[in-house]
Protein backbone atom coordinates (compact mmCIF):
# COMPACT_ATOMS: atom_id res chain seq x y z
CA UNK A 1 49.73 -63.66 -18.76
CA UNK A 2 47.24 -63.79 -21.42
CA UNK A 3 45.16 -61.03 -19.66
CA UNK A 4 47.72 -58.90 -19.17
CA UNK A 5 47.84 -59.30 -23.40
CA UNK A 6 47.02 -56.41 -25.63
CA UNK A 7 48.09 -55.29 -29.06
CA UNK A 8 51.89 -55.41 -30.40
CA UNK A 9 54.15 -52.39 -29.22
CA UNK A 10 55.28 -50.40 -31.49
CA UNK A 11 59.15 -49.61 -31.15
CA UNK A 12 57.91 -46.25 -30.21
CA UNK A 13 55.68 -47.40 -27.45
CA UNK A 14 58.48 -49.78 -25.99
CA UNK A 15 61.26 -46.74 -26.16
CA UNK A 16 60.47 -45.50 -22.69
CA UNK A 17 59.63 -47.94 -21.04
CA UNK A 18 61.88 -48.77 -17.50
CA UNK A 19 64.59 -51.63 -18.14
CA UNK A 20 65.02 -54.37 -20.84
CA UNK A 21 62.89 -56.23 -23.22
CA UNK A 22 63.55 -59.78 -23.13
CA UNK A 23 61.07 -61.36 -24.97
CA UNK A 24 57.89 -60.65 -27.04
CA UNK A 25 55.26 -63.57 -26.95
CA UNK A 26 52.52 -63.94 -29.20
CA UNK A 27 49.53 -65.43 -28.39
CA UNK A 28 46.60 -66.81 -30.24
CA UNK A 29 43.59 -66.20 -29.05
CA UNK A 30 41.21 -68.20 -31.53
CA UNK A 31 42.96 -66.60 -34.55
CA UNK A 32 43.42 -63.25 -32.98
CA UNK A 33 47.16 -62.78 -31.95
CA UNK A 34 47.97 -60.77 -29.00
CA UNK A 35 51.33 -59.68 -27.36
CA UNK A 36 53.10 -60.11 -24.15
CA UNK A 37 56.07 -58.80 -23.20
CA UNK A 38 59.08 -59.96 -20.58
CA UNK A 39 60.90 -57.47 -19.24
CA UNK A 40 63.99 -57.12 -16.87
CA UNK A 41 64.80 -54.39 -14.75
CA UNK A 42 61.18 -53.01 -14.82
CA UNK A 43 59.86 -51.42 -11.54
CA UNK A 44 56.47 -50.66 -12.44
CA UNK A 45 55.66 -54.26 -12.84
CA UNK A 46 52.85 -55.90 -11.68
CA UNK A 47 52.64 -57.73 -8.31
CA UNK A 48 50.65 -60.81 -9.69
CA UNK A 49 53.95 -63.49 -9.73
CA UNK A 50 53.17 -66.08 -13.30
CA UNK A 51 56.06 -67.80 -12.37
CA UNK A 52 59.33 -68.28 -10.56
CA UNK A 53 62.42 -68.77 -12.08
CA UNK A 54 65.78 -70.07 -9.77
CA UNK A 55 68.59 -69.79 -11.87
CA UNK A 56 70.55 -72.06 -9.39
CA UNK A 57 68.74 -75.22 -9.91
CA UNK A 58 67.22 -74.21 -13.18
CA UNK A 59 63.53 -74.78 -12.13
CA UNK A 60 60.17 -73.36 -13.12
CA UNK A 61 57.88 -73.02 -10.99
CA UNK A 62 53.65 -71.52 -11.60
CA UNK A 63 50.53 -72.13 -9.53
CA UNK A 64 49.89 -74.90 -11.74
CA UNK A 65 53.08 -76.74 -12.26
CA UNK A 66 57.04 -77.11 -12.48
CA UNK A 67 59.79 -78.25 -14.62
CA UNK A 68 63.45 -78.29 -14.23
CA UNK A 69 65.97 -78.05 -17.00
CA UNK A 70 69.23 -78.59 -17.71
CA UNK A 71 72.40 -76.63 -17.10
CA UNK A 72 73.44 -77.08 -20.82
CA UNK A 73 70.70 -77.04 -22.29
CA UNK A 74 66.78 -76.99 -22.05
CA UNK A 75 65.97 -80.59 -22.20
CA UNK A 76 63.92 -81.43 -19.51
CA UNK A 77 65.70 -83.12 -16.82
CA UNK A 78 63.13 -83.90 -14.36
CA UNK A 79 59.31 -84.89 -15.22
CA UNK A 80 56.92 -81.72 -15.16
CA UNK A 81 54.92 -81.96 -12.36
CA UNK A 82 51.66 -80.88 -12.00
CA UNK A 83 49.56 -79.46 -9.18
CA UNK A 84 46.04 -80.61 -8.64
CA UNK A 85 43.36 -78.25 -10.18
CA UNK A 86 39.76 -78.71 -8.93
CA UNK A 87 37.68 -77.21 -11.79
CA UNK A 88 40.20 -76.60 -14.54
CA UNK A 89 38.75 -74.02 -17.61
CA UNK A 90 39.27 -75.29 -20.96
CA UNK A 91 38.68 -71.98 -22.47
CA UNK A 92 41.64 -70.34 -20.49
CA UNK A 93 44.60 -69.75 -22.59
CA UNK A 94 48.09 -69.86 -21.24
């Protein structure tokens, strides 16, 4: 997500845009913030998949690792598991 991370929308800029805004992030980037947003109902979204979300079993799923939380509330039921990286890049933010 955090190069797909820009400059914060103005309510103007975020008016027409396709479907719901569920979430702003903020990032910071070495004292620069950037801006994400999460949006529902968006067509025009980009094929790259960050994560996977099944509302069923409540579990979170990336290339890197998964969690699964709890129906209540988001305490962590299961231990986060984490996949094997080979070279990981301590300068990549998440």
């Amino acid at each position: 997500m955090n190069r797909d991370a820009g400059q914060k929308a103005t309510s103007e800029q975020l008016a027409p845009i396709d479907g719901k805004v569920l979430s702003e992030l903020s990032i910071n980037d070495d004292g620069r913030l950037r801006y994400v947003y999460l949006l529902k109902g968006n067509l025009t979204r980009s094929q790259k998949d960050y994560a996977e979300y099944d509302e069923k079993p409540h579990t979170l799923k990336t290339d890197t690792w998964s969690m699964q939380t709890g129906l209540n509330n988001e305490a962590v039921e299961k231990p986060l598991k984490q996949k094997h990286i080979s070279q990981p890049n301590k300068n990549r933010a998440i």
